[in-house]
Protein backbone atom coordinates (compact mmCIF):
# COMPACT_ATOMS: atom_id res chain seq x y z
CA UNK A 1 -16.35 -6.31 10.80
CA UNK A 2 -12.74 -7.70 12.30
CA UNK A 3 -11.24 -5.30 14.57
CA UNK A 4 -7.77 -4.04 12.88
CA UNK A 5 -5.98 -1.03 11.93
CA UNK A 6 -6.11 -1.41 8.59
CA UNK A 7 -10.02 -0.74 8.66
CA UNK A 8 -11.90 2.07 7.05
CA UNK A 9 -12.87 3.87 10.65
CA UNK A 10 -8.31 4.06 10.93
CA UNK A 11 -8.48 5.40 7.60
CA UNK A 12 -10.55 8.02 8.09
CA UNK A 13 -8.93 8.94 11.46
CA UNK A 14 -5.61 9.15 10.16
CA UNK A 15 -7.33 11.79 7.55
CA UNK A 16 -7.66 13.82 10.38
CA UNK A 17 -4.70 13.56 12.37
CA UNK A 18 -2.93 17.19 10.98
CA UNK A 19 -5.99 18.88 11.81
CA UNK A 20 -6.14 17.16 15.28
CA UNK A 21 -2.13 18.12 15.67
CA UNK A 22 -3.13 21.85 14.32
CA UNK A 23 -5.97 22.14 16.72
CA UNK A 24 -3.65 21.33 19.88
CA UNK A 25 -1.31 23.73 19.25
CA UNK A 26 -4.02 25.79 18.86
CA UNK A 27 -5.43 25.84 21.82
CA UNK A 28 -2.71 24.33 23.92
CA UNK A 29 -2.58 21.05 25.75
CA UNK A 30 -5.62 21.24 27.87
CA UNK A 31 -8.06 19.13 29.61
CA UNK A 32 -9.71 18.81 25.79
CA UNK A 33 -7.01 18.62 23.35
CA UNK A 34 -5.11 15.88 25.15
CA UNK A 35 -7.96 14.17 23.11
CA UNK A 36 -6.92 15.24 19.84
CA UNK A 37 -3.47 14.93 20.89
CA UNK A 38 -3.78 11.49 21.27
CA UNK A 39 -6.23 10.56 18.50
CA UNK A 40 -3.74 12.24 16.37
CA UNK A 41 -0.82 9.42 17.23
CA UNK A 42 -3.55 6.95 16.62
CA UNK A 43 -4.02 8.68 13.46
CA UNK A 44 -0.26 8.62 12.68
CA UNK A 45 -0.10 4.99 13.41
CA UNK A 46 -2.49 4.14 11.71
CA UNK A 47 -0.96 5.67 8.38
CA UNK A 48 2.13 3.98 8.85
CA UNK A 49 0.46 0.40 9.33
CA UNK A 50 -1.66 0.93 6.34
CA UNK A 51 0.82 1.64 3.72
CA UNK A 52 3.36 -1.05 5.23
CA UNK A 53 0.66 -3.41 5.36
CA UNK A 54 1.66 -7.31 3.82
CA UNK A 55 -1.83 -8.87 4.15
CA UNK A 56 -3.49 -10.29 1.51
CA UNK A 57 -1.12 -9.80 -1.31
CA UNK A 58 -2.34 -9.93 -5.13
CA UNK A 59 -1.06 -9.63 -8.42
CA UNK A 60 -3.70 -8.60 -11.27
CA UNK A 61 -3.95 -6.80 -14.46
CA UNK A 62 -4.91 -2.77 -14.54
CA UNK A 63 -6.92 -1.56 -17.71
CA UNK A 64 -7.88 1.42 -16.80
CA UNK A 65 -6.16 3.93 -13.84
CA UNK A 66 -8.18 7.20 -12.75
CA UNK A 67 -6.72 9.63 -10.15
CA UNK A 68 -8.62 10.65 -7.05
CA UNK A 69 -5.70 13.67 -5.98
CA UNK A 70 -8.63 15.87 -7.59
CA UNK A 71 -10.62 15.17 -4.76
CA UNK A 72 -7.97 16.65 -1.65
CA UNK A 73 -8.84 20.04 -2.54
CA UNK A 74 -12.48 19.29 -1.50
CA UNK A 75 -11.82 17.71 1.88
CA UNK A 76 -9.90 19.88 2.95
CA UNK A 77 -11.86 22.88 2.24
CA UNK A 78 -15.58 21.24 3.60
CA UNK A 79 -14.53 19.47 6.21
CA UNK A 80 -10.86 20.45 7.48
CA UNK A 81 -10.61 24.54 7.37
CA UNK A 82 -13.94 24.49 8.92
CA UNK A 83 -12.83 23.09 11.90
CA UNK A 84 -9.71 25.47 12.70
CA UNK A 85 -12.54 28.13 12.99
CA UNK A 86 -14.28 26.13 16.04
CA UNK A 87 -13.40 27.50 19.42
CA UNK A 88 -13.32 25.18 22.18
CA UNK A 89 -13.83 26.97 25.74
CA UNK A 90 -15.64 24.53 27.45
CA UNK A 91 -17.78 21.08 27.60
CA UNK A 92 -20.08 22.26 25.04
CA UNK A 93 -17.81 23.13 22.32
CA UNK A 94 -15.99 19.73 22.96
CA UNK A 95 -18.78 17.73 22.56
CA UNK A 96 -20.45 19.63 19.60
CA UNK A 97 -17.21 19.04 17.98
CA UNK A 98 -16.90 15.89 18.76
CA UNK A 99 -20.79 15.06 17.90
CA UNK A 100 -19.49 16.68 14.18
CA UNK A 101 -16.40 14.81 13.83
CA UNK A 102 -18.51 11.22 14.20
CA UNK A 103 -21.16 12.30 12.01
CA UNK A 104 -18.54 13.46 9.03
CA UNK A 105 -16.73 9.89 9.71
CA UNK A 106 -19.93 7.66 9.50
CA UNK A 107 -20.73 9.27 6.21
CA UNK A 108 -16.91 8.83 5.07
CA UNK A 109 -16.30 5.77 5.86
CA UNK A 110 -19.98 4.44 4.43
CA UNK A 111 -19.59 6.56 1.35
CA UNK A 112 -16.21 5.15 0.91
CA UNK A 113 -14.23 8.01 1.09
CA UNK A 114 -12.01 7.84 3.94
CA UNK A 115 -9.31 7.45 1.33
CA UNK A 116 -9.34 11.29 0.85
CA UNK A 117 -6.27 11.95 2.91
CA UNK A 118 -4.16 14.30 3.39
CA UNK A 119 -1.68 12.28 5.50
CA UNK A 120 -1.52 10.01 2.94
CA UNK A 121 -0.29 12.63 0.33
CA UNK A 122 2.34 14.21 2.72
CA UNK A 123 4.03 10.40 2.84
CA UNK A 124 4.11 10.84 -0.83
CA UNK A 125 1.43 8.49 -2.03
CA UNK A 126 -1.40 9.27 -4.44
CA UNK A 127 -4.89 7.71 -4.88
CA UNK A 128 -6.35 5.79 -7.55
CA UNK A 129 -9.50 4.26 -8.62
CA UNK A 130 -8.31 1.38 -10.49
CA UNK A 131 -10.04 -1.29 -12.96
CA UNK A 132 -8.77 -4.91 -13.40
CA UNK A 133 -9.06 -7.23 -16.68
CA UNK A 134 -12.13 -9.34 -14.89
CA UNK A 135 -13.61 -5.20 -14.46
CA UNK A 136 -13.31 -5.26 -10.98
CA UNK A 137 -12.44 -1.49 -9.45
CA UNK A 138 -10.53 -0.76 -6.32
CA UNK A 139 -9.16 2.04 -5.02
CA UNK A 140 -5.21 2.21 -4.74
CA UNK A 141 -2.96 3.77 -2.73
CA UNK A 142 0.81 4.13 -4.62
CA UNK A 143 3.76 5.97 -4.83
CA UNK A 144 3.84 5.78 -8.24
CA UNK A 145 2.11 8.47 -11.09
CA UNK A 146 -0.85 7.44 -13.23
CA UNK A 147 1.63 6.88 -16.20
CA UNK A 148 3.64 4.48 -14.24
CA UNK A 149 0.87 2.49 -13.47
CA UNK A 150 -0.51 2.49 -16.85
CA UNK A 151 2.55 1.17 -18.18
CA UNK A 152 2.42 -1.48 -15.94
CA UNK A 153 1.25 -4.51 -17.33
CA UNK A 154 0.35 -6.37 -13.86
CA UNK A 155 0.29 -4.60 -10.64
CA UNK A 156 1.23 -6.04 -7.36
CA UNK A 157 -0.59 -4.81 -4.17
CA UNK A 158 -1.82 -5.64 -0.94
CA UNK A 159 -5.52 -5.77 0.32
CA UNK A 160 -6.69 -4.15 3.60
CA UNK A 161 -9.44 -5.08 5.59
CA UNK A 162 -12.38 -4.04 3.76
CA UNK A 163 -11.27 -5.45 0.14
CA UNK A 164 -12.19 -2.18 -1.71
CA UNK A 165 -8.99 -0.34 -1.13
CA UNK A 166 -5.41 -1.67 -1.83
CA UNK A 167 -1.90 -0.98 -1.07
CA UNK A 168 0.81 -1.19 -4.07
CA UNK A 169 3.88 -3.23 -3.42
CA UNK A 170 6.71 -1.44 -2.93
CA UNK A 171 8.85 -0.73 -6.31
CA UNK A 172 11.73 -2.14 -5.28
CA UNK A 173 10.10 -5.50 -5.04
CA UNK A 174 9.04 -5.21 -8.95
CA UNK A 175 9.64 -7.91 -11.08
């Protein structure tokens, strides 16, 4: 896998960049949290490059458009809330935490679902799991509702890294 930004493992760490902001006020800036602190920017960054991203652009046709905003909910109660619980007073709680937060992102980002994010819906976007005319399916990340998609007879979008998950054009650029 290339090394860039736009890959799943970003994805998934900007999905936890408001608990990793939450979790430093928390417990202050300390000789632990600087590491959420700063995992959080990375987070933040990350976000930002992914919807601005201009690589790989496409234009195809979208038959069918299925929302995945059901799924927020979900994250954020199994794997976000339970974290603001976790007390970090020394080494031990660190790296237990730590150990936790790796396992949770191999299985995200191998189960494709590091685009359950909650960053991503604060910026305004929403998710999709769309199909194409050759039946292809990709999940999309847009600013626009399921209606205005489905209205859409083309859709233009970039493609990040991994090829299953795209980014929708901006709508001023629509034709």
């Amino acid at each position: 896998m290339k090394f860039s930004i736009t890959n799943k493992p970003f994805l998934f760490l900007s999905s936890y960049s408001l608990l990793f902001i939450a979790m430093t006020c928390k417990y202050g800036f300390n000789e632990f949290t600087w590491v959420f602190a700063v995992i959080a920017i990375i987070g933040f960054i990350a976000a930002i490059k992914i919807v601005s991203t201009k690589m790989k652009p496409d234009n195809r046709e979208v038959t069918n458009v299925v929302s995945r905003n059901d799924q927020l909910p979900g994250y954020l109660v199994s794997c976000l809330f339970p974290f603001v619980g976790f007390h970090i007073i020394g080494a031990d709680e660190f790296t237990a935490l730590i150990f936790i937060f790796l396992i949770i992102g191999v299985l995200y980002v191998r189960t494709d679902l590091v685009y359950i994010n909650p960053l991503l819906s604060l910026f305004g976007f929403n998710i999709y799991e769309v199909q194409f005319a050759d039946k292809t399916k990709k999940i999309l990340i847009s600013r626009r509702s399921a209606q205005e998609i489905r209205q859409l007879k083309y859709i233009k979008f970039y493609e990040l890294d991994d090829r299953n998950i795209i980014v929708e054009n901006d709508k001023a650029e629509d034709s």
